[in-house]
N, C-alpha and C. Protein backbone atom coordinates (compact mmCIF):
# COMPACT_ATOMS: atom_id res chain seq x y z
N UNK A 1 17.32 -22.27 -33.45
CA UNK A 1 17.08 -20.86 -33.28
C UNK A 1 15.93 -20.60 -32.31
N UNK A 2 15.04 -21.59 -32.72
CA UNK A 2 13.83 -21.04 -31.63
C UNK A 2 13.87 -21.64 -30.31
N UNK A 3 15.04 -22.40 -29.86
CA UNK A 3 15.45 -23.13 -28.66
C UNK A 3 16.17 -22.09 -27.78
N UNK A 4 16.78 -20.92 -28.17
CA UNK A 4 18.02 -20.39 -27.84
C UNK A 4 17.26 -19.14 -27.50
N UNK A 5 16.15 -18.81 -28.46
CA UNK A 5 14.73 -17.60 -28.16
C UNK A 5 13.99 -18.16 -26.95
N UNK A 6 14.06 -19.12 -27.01
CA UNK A 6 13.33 -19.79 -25.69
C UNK A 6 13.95 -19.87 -24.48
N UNK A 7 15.20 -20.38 -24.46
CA UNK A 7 15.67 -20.13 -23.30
C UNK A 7 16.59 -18.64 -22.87
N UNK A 8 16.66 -18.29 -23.56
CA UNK A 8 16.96 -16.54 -23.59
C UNK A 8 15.09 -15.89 -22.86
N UNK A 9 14.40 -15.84 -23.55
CA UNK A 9 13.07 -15.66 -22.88
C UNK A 9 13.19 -16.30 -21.01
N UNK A 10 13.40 -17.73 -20.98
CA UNK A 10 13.04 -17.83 -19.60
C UNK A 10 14.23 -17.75 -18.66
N UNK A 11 15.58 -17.39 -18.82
CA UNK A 11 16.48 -16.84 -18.50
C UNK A 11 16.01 -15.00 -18.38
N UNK A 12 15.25 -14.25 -19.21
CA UNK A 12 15.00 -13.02 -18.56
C UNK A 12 13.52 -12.92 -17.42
N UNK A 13 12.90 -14.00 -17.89
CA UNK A 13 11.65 -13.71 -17.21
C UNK A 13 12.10 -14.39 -15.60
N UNK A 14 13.09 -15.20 -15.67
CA UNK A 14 13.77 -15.26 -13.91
C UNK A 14 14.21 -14.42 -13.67
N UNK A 15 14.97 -13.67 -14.39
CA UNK A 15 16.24 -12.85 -13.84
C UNK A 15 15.00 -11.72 -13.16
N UNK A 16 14.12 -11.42 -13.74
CA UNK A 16 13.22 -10.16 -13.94
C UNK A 16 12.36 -10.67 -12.75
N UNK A 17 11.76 -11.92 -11.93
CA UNK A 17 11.21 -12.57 -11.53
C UNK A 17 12.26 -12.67 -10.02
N UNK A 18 13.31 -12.46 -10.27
CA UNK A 18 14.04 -13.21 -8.96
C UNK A 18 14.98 -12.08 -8.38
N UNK A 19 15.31 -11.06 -8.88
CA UNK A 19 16.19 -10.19 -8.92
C UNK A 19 15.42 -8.88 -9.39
N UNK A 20 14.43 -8.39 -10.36
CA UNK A 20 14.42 -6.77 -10.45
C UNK A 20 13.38 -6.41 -9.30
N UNK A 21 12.63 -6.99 -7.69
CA UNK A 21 12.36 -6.20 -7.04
C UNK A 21 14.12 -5.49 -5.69
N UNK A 22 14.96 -6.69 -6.14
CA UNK A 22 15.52 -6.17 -5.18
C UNK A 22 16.50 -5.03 -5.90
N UNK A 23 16.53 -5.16 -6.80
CA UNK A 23 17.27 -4.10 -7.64
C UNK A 23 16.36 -2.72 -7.74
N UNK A 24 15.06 -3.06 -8.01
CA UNK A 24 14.11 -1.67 -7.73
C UNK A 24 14.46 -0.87 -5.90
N UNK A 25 14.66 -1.87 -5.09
CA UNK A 25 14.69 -1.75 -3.86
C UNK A 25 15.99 -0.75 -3.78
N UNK A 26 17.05 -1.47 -4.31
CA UNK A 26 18.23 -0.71 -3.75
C UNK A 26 18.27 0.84 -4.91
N UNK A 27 18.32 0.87 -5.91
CA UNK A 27 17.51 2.16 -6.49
C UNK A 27 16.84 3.14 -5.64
N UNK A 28 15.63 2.52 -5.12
CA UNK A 28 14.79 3.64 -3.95
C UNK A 28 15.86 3.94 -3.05
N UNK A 29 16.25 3.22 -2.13
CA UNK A 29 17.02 3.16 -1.48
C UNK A 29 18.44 4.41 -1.63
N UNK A 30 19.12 4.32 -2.71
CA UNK A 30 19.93 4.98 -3.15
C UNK A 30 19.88 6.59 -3.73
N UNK A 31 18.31 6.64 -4.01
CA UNK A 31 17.70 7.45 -4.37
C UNK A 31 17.51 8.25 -3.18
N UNK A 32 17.08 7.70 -2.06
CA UNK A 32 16.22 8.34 -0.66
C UNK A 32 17.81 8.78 -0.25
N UNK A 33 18.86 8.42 -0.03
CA UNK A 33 20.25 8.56 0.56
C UNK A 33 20.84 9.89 -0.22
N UNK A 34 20.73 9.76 -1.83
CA UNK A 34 20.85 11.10 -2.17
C UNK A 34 20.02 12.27 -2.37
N UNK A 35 18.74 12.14 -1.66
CA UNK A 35 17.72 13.25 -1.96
C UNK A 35 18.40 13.96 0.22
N UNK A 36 18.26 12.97 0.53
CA UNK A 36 18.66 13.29 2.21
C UNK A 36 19.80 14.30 2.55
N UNK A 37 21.00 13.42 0.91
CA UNK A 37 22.27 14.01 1.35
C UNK A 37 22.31 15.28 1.16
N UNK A 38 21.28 15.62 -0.47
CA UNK A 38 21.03 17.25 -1.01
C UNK A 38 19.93 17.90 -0.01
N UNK A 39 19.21 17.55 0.78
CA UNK A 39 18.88 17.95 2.23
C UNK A 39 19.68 18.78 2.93
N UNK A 40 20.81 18.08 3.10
CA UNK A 40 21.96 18.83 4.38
C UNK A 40 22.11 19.58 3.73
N UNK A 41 23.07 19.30 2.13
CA UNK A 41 23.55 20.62 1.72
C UNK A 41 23.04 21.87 1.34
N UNK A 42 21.88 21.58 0.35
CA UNK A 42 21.17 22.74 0.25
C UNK A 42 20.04 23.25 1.19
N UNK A 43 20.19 22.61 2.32
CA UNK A 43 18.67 22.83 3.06
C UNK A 43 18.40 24.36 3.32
N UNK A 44 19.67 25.49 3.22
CA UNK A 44 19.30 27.29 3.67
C UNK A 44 18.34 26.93 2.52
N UNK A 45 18.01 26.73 0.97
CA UNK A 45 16.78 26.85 0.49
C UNK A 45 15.58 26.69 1.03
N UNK A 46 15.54 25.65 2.21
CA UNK A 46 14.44 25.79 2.60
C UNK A 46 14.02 26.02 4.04
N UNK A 47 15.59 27.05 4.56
CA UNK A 47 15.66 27.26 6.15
C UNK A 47 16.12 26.43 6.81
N UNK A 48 17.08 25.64 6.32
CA UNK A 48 17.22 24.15 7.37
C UNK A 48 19.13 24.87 7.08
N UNK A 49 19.75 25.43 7.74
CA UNK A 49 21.12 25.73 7.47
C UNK A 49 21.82 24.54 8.68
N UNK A 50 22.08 23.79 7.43
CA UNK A 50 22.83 22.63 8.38
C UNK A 50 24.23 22.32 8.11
N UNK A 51 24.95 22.74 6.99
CA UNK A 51 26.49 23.11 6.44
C UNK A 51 27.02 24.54 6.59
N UNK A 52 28.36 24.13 7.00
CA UNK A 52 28.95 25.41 6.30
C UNK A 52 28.77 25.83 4.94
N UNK A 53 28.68 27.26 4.10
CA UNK A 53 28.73 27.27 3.38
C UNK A 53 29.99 27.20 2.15
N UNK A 54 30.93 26.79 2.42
CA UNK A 54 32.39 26.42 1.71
C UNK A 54 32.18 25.11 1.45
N UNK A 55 31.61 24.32 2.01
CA UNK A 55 31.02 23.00 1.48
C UNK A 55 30.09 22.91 0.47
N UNK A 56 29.34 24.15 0.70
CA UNK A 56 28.18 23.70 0.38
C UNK A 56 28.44 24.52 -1.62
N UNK A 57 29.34 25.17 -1.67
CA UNK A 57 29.85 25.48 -2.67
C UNK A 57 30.69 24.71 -3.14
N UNK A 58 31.43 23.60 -3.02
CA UNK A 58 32.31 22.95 -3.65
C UNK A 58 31.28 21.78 -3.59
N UNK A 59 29.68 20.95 -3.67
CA UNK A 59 29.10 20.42 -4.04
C UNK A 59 28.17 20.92 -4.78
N UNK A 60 27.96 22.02 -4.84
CA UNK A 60 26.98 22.85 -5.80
C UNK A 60 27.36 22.06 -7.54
N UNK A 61 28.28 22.29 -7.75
CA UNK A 61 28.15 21.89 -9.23
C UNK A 61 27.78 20.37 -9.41
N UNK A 62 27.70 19.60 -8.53
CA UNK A 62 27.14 18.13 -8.32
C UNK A 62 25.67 17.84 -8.56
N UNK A 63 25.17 19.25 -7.59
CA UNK A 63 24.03 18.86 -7.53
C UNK A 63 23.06 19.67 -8.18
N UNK A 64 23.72 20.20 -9.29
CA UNK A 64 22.99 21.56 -10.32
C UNK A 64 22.21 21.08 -10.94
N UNK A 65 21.93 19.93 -11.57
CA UNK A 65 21.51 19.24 -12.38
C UNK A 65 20.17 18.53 -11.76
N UNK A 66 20.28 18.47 -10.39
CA UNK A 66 19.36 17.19 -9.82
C UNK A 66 18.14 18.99 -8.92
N UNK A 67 18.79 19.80 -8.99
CA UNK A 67 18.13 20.23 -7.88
C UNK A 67 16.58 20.76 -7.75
N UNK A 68 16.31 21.07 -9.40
CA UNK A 68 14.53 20.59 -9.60
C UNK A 68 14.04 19.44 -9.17
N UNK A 69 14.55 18.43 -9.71
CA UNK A 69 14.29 17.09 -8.46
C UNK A 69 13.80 17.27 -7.58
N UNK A 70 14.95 17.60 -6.75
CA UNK A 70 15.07 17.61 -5.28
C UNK A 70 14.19 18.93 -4.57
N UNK A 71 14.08 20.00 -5.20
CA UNK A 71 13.10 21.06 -4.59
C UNK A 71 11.41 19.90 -4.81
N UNK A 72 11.30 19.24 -5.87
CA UNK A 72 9.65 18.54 -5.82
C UNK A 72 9.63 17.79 -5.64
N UNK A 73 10.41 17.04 -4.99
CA UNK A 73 10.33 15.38 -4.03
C UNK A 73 10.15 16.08 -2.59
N UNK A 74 11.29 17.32 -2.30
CA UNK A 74 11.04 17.41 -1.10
C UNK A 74 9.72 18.28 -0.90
N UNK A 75 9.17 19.23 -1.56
CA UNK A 75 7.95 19.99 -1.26
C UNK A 75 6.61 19.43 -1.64
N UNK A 76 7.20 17.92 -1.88
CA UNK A 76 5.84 17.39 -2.02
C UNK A 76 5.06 17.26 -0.79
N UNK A 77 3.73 17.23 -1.05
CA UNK A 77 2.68 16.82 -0.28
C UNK A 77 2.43 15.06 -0.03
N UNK A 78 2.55 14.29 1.07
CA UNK A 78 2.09 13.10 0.72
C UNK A 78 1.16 12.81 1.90
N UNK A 79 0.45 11.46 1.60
CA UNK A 79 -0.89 11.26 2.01
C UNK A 79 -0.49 10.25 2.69
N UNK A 80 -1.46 9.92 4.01
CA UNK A 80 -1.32 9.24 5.24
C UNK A 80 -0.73 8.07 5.00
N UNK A 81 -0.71 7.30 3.62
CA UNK A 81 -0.23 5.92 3.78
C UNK A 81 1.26 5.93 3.32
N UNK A 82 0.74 6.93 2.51
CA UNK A 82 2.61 7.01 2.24
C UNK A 82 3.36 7.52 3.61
N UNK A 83 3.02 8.12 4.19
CA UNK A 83 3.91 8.26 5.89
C UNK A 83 4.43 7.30 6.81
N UNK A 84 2.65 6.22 6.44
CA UNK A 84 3.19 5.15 7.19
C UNK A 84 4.09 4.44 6.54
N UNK A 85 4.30 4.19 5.20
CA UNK A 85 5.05 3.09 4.58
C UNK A 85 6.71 3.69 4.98
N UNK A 86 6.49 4.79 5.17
CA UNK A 86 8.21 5.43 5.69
C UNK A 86 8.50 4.77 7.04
């Protein structure tokens, strides 16, 4: 029993060790692609009219849910290093 706790333990502490930065990576990643994509569509919220609006109504119910999100990721303020790391 305590052989099987043991190697269960160093079987997660690799997996977690070898694999969860690139999994954090593609997350951000996936994250930045859909904050961009709710960009185009909703951007008349913030003067950026970059869709038609017949599009931009047949993704509305997609993005009803996320769009507090997305109004305070995008109106955030960020600081010089975070610019550069972009």
């Amino acid at each position: 029993m305590a052989m099987k706790n043991l190697k269960r333990g160093l079987r997660d502490f690799f997996f977690g060790f070898l694999y969860l930065p690139h999994i954090k990576n593609l997350l951000e990643q996936y994250n930045n692609e859909d904050l961009a994509l709710m960009t185009i569509t909703l951007g008349d919220m913030l003067g950026i009219p970059l869709m038609p609006p017949i599009y931009k109504l047949r993704l509305l119910p997609l993005w009803y849910p996320r769009i507090e999100y997305w109004k305070k990721h995008v109106l955030m303020e960020k600081g010089a290093l975070e610019k550069l790391k972009e």
